[in-house]
N, C-alpha and C. Protein backbone atom coordinates (compact mmCIF):
# COMPACT_ATOMS: atom_id res chain seq x y z
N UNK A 1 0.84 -1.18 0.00
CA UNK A 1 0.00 0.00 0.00
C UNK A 1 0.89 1.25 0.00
N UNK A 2 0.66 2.22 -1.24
CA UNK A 2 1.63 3.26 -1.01
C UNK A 2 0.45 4.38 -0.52
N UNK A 3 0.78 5.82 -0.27
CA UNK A 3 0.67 7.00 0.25
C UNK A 3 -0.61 7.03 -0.77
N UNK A 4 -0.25 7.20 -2.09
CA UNK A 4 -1.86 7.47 -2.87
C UNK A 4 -3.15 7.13 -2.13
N UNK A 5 -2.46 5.12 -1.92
CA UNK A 5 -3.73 4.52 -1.91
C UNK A 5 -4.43 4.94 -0.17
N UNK A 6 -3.75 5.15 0.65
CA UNK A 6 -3.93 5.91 1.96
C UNK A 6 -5.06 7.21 1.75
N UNK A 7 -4.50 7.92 1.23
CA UNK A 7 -4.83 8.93 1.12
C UNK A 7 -6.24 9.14 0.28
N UNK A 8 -6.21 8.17 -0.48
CA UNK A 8 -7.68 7.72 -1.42
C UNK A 8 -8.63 6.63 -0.26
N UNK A 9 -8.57 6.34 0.47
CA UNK A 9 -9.22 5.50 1.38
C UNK A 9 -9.93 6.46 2.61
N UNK A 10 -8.49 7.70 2.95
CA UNK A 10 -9.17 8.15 4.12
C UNK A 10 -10.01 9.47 3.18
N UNK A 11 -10.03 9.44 2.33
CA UNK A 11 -11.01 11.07 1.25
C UNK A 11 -12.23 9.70 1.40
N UNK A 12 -12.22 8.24 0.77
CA UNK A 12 -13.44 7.77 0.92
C UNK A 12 -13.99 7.66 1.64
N UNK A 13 -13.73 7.03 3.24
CA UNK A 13 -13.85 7.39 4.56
C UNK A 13 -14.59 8.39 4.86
N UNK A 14 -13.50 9.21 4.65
CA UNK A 14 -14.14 10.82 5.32
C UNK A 14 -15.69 10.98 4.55
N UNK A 15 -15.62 11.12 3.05
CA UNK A 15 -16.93 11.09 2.16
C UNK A 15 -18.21 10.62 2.66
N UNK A 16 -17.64 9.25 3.27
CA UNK A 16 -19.45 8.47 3.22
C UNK A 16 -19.31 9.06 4.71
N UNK A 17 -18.79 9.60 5.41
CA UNK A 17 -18.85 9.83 6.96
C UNK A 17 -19.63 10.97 6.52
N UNK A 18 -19.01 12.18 5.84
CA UNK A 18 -19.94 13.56 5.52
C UNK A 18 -21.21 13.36 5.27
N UNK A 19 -21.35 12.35 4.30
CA UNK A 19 -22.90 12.23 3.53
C UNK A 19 -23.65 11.25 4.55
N UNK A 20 -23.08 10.39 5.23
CA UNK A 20 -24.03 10.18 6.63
C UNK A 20 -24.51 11.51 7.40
N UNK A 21 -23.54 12.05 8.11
CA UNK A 21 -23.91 13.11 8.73
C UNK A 21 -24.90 13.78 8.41
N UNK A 22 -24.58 14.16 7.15
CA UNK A 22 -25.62 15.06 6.55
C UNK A 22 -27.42 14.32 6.39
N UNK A 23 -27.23 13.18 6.24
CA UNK A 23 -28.43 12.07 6.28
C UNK A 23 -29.11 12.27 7.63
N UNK A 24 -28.18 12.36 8.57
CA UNK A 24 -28.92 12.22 10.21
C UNK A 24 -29.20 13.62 10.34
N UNK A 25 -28.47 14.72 9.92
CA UNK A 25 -28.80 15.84 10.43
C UNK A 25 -29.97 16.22 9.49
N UNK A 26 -30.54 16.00 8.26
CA UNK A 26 -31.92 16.21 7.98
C UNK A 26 -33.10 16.12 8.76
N UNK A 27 -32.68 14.67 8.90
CA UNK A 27 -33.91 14.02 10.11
C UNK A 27 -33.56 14.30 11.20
N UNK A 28 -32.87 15.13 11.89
CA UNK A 28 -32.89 15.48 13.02
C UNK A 28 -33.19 16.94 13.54
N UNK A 29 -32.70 17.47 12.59
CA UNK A 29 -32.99 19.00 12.90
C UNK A 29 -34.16 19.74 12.78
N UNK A 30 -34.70 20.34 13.40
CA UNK A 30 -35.91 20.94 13.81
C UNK A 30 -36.60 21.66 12.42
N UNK A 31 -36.21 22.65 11.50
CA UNK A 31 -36.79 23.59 11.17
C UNK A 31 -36.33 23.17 9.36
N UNK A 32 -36.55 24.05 8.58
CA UNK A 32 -36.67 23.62 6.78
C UNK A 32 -34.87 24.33 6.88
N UNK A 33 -34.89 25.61 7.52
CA UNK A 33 -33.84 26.04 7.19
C UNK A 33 -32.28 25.16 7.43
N UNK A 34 -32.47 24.93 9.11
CA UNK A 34 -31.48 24.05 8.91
C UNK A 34 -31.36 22.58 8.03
N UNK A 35 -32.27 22.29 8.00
CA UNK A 35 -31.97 21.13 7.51
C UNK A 35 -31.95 20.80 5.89
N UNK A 36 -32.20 22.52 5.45
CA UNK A 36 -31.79 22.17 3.62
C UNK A 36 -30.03 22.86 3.88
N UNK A 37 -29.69 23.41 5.17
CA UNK A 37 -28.30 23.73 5.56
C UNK A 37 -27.33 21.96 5.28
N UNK A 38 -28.20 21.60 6.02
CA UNK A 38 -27.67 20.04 6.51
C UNK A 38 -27.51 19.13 4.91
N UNK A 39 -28.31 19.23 4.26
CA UNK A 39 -28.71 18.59 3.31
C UNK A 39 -27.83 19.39 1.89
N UNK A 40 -26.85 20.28 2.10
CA UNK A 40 -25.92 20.82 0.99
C UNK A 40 -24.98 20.84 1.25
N UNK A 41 -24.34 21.58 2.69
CA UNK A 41 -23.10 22.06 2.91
C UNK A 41 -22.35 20.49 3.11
N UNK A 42 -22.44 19.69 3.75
CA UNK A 42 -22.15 18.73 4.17
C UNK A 42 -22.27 17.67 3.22
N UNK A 43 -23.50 17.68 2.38
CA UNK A 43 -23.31 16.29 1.41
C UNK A 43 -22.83 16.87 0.17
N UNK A 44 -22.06 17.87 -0.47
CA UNK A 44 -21.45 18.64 -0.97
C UNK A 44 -20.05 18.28 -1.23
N UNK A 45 -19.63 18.94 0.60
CA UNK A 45 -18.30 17.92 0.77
C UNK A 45 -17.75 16.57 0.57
N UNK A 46 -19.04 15.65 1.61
CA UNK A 46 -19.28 14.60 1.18
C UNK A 46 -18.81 14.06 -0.44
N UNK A 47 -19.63 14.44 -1.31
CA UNK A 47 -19.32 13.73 -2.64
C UNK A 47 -17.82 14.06 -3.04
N UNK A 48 -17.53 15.52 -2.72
CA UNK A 48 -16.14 15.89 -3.36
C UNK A 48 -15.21 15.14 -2.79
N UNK A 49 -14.98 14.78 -1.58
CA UNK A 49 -14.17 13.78 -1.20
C UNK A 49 -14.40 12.05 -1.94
N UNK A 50 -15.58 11.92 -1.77
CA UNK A 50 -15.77 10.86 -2.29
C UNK A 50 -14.68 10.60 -4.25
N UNK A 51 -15.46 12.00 -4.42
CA UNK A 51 -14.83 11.77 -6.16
C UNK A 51 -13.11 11.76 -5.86
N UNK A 52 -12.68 12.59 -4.79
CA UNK A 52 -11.54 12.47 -4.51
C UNK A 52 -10.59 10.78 -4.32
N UNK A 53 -11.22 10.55 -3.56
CA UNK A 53 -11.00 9.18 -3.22
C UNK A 53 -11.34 8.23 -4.59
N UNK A 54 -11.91 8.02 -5.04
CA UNK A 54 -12.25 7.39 -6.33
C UNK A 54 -10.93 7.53 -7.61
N UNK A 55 -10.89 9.04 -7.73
CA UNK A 55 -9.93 9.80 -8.53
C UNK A 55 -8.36 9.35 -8.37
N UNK A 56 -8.23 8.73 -7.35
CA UNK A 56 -6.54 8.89 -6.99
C UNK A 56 -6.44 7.06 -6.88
N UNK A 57 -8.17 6.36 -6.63
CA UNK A 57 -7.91 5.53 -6.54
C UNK A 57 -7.56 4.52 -8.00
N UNK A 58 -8.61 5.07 -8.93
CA UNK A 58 -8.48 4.61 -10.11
C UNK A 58 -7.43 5.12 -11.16
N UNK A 59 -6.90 6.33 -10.82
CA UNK A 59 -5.62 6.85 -11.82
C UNK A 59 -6.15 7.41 -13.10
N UNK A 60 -7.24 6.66 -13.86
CA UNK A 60 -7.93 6.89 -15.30
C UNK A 60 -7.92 8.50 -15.89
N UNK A 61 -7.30 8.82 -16.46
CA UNK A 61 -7.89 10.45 -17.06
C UNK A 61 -8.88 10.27 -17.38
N UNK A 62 -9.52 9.96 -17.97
CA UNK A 62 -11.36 9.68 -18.69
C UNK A 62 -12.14 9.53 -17.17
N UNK A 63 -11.86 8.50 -16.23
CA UNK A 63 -12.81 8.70 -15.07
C UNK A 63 -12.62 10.15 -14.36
N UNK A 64 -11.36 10.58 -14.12
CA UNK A 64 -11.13 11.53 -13.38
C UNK A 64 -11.65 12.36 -14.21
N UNK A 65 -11.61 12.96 -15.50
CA UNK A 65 -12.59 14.01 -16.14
C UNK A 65 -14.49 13.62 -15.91
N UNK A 66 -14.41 12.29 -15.92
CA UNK A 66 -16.06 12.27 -15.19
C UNK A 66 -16.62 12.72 -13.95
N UNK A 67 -15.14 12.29 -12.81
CA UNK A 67 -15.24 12.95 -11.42
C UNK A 67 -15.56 14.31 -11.27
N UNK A 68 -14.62 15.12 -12.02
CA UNK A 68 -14.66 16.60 -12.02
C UNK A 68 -16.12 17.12 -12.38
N UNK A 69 -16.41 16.73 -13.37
CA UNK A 69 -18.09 16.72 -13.63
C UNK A 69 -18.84 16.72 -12.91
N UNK A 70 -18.92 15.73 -12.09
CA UNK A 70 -19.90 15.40 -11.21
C UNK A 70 -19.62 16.42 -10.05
N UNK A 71 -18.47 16.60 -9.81
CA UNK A 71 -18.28 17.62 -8.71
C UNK A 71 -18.58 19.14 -8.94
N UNK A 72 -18.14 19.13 -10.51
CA UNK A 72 -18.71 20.66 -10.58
C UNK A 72 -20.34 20.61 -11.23
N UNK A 73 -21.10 20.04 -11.24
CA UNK A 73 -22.31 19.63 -11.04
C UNK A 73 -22.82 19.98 -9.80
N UNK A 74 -22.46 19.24 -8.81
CA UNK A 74 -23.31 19.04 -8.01
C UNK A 74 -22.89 20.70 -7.12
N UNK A 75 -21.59 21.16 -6.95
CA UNK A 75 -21.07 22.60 -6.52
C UNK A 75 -22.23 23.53 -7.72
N UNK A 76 -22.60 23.64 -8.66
CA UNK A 76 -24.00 24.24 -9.32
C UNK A 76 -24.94 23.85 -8.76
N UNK A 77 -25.53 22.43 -8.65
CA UNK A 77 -27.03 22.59 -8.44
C UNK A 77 -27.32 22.56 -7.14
N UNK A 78 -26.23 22.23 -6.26
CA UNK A 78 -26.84 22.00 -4.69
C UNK A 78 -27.31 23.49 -4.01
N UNK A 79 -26.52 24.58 -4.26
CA UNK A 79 -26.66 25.78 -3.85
C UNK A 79 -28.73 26.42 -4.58
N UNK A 80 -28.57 25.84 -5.84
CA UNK A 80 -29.38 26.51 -6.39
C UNK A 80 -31.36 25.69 -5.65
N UNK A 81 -30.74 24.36 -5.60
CA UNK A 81 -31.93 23.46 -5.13
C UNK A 81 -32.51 24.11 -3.88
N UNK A 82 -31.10 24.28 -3.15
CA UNK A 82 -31.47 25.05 -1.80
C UNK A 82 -32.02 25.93 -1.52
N UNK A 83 -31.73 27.16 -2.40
CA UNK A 83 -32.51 28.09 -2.24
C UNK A 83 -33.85 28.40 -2.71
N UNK A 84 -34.11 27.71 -3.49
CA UNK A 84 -35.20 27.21 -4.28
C UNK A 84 -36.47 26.81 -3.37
N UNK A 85 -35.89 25.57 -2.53
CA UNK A 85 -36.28 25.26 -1.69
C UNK A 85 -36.36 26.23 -0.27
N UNK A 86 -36.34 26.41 0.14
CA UNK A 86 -36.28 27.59 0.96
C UNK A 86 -36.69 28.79 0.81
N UNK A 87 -36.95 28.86 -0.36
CA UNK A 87 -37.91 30.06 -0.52
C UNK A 87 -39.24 29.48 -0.85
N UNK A 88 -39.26 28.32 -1.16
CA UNK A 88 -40.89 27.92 -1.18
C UNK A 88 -41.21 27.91 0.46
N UNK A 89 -40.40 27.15 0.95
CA UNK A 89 -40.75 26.69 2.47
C UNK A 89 -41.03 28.32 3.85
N UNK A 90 -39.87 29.45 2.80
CA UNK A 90 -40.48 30.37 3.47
C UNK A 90 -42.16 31.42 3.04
N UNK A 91 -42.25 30.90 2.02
CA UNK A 91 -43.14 31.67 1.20
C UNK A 91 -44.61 31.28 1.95
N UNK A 92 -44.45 29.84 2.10
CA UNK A 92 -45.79 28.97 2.58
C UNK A 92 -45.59 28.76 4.48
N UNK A 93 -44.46 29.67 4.77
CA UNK A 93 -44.33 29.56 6.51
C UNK A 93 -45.56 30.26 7.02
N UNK A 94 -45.90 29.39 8.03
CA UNK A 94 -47.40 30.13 9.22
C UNK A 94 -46.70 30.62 10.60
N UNK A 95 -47.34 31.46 11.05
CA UNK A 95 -45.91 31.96 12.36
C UNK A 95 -46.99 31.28 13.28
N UNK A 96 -45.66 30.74 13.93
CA UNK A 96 -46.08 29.43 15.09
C UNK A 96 -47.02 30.17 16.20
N UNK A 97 -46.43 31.79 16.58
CA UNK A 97 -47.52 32.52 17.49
C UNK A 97 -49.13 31.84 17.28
N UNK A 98 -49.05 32.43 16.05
CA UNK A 98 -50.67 32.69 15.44
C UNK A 98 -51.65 31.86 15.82
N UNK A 99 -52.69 32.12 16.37
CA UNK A 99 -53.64 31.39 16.45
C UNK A 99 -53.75 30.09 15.31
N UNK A 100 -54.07 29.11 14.84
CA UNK A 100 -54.35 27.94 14.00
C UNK A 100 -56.10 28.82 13.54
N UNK A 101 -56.81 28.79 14.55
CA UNK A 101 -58.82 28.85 13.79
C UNK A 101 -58.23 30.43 12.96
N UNK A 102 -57.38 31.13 12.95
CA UNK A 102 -57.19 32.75 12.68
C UNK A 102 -56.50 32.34 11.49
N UNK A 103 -55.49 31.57 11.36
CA UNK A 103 -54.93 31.25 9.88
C UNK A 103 -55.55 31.51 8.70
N UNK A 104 -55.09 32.22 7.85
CA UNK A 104 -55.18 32.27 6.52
C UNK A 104 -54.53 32.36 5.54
N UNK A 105 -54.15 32.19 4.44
CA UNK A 105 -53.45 31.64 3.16
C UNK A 105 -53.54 33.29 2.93
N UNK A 106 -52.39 34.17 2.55
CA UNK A 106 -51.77 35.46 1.90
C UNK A 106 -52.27 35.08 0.21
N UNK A 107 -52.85 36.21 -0.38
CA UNK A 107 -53.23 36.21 -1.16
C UNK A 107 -51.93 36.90 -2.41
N UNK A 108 -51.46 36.90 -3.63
CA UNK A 108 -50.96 37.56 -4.24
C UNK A 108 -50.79 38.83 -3.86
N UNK A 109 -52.10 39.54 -4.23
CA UNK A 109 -52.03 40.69 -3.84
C UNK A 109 -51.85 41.41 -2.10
N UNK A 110 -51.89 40.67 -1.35
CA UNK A 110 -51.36 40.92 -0.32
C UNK A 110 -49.80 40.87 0.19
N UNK A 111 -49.33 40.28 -0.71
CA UNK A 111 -47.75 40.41 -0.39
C UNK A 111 -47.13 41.96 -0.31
N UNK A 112 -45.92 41.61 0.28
CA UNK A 112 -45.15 42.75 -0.50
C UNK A 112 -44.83 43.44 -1.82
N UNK A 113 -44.74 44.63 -1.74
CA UNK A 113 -44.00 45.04 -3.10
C UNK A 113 -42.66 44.11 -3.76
N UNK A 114 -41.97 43.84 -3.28
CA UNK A 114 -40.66 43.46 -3.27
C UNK A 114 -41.21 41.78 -3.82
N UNK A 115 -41.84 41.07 -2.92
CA UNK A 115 -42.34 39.60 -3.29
C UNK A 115 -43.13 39.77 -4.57
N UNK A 116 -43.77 40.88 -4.92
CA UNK A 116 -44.77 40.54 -6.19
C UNK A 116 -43.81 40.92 -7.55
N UNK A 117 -42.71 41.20 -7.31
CA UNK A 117 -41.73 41.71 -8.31
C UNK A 117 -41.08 40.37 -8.73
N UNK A 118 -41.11 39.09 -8.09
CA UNK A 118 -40.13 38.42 -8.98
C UNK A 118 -41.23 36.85 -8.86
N UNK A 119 -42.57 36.77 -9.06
CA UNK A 119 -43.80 36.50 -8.96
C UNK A 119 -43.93 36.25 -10.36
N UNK A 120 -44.34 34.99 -10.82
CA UNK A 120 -44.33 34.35 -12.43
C UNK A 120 -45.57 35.71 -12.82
N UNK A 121 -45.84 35.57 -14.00
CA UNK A 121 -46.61 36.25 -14.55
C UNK A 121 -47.60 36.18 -14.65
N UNK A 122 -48.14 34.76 -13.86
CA UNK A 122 -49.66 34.79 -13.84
C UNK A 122 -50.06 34.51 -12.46
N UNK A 123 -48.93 34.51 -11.66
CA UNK A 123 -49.50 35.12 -10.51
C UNK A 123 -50.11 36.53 -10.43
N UNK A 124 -49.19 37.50 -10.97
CA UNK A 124 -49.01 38.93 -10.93
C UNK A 124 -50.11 39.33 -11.91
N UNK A 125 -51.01 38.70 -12.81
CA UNK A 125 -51.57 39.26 -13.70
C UNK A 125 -52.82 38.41 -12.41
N UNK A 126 -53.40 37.39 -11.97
CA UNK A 126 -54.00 36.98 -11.15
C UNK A 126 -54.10 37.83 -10.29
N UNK A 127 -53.42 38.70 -9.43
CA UNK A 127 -53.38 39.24 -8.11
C UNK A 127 -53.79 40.65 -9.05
N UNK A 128 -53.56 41.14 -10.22
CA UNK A 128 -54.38 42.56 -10.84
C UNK A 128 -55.58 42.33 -10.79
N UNK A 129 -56.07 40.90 -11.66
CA UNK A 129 -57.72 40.81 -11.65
C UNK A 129 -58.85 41.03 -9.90
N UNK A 130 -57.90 39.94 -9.24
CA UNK A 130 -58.17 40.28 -7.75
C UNK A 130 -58.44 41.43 -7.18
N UNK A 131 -57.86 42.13 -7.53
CA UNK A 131 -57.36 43.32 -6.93
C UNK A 131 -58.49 44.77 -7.62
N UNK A 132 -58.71 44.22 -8.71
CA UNK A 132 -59.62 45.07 -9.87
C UNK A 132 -60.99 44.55 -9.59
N UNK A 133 -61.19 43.66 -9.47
CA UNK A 133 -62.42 42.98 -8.77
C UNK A 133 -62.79 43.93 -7.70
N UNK A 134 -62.22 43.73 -6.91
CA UNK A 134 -62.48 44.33 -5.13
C UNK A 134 -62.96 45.40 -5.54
N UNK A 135 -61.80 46.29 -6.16
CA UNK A 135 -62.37 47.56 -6.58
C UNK A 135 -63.76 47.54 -7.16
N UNK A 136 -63.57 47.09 -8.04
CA UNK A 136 -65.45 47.04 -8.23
C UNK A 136 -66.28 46.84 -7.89
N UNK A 137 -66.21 46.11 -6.93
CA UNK A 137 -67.12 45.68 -5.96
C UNK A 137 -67.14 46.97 -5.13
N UNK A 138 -66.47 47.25 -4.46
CA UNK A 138 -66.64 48.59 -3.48
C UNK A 138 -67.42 49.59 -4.37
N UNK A 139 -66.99 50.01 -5.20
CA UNK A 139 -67.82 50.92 -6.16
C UNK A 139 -69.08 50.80 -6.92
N UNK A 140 -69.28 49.10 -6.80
CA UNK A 140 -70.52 48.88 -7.48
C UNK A 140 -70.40 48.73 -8.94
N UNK A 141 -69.61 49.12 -9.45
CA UNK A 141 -69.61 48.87 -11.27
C UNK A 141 -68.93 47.59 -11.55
N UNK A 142 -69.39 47.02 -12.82
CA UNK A 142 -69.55 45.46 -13.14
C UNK A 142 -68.03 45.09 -13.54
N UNK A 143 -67.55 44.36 -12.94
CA UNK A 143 -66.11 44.06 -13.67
C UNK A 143 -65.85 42.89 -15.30
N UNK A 144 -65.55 43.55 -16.12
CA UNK A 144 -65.19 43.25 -17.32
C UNK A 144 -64.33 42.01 -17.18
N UNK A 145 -64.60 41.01 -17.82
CA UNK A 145 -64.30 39.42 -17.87
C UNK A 145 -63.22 39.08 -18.91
């Protein structure tokens, strides 16, 4: 056994140890935030060691250009999944204060300025009709279909 193969054993090691961790700390942690924390930073590392360990173990230029791939893959989409995620999970958050019978679902047009700005287009054209409705209604004149 020389130094390579050492050194490719403890990157594999270390790897499936990260991407465990990161496995238990999903299911363990309390809230969306930490645990899409848990579920990137850590199984992130995880794989890059892993490809590490793989990379030094097999020698191949052709695998090791597949490794790199996968690593700069997953360094793109893990960040992007996350936040993705996390902004749905904050979008649809109920504040734990609040009464439950008092709950109600935020309407388009009740958001912020700032939230209705990056709002697909048929939300935002949905939350005008809403919104043009009401008005008519308060005023009494018939809203156009």
């Amino acid at each position: 056994m020389n130094a390579t193969d050492v050194i490719a054993s403890v990157a594999l090691v270390a790897g499936a140890l990260m991407s465990l961790l990161a496995g238990i700390a999903v299911l363990r942690f309390p809230d969306t935030m930490s645990r899409i924390h848990a579920a990137t930073k850590p199984q992130v590392l995880g794989i890059m060691l892993l490809m590490l360990g793989v990379g030094l173990r097999l020698g191949s230029p052709a695998v090791i250009g597949m490794l790199v791939l996968i690593v700069v893959l997953q360094f793109v989409t893990a960040p992007v999944s996350a936040h993705l995620a996390v902004r749905v999970a904050f979008r649809n958050a109920e504040d734990d204060d609040a009464d439950p019978s008092a709950a109600t679902s935020r309407r388009p047009s009740e958001r912020s300025a700032g939230a209705a700005a990056d709002d697909s287009p048929e939300l935002t054209e949905q939350a005008a009709l809403q919104e043009s409705a009401t008005e008519s209604a308060e005023t009494g004149e018939e809203h156009p279909r």
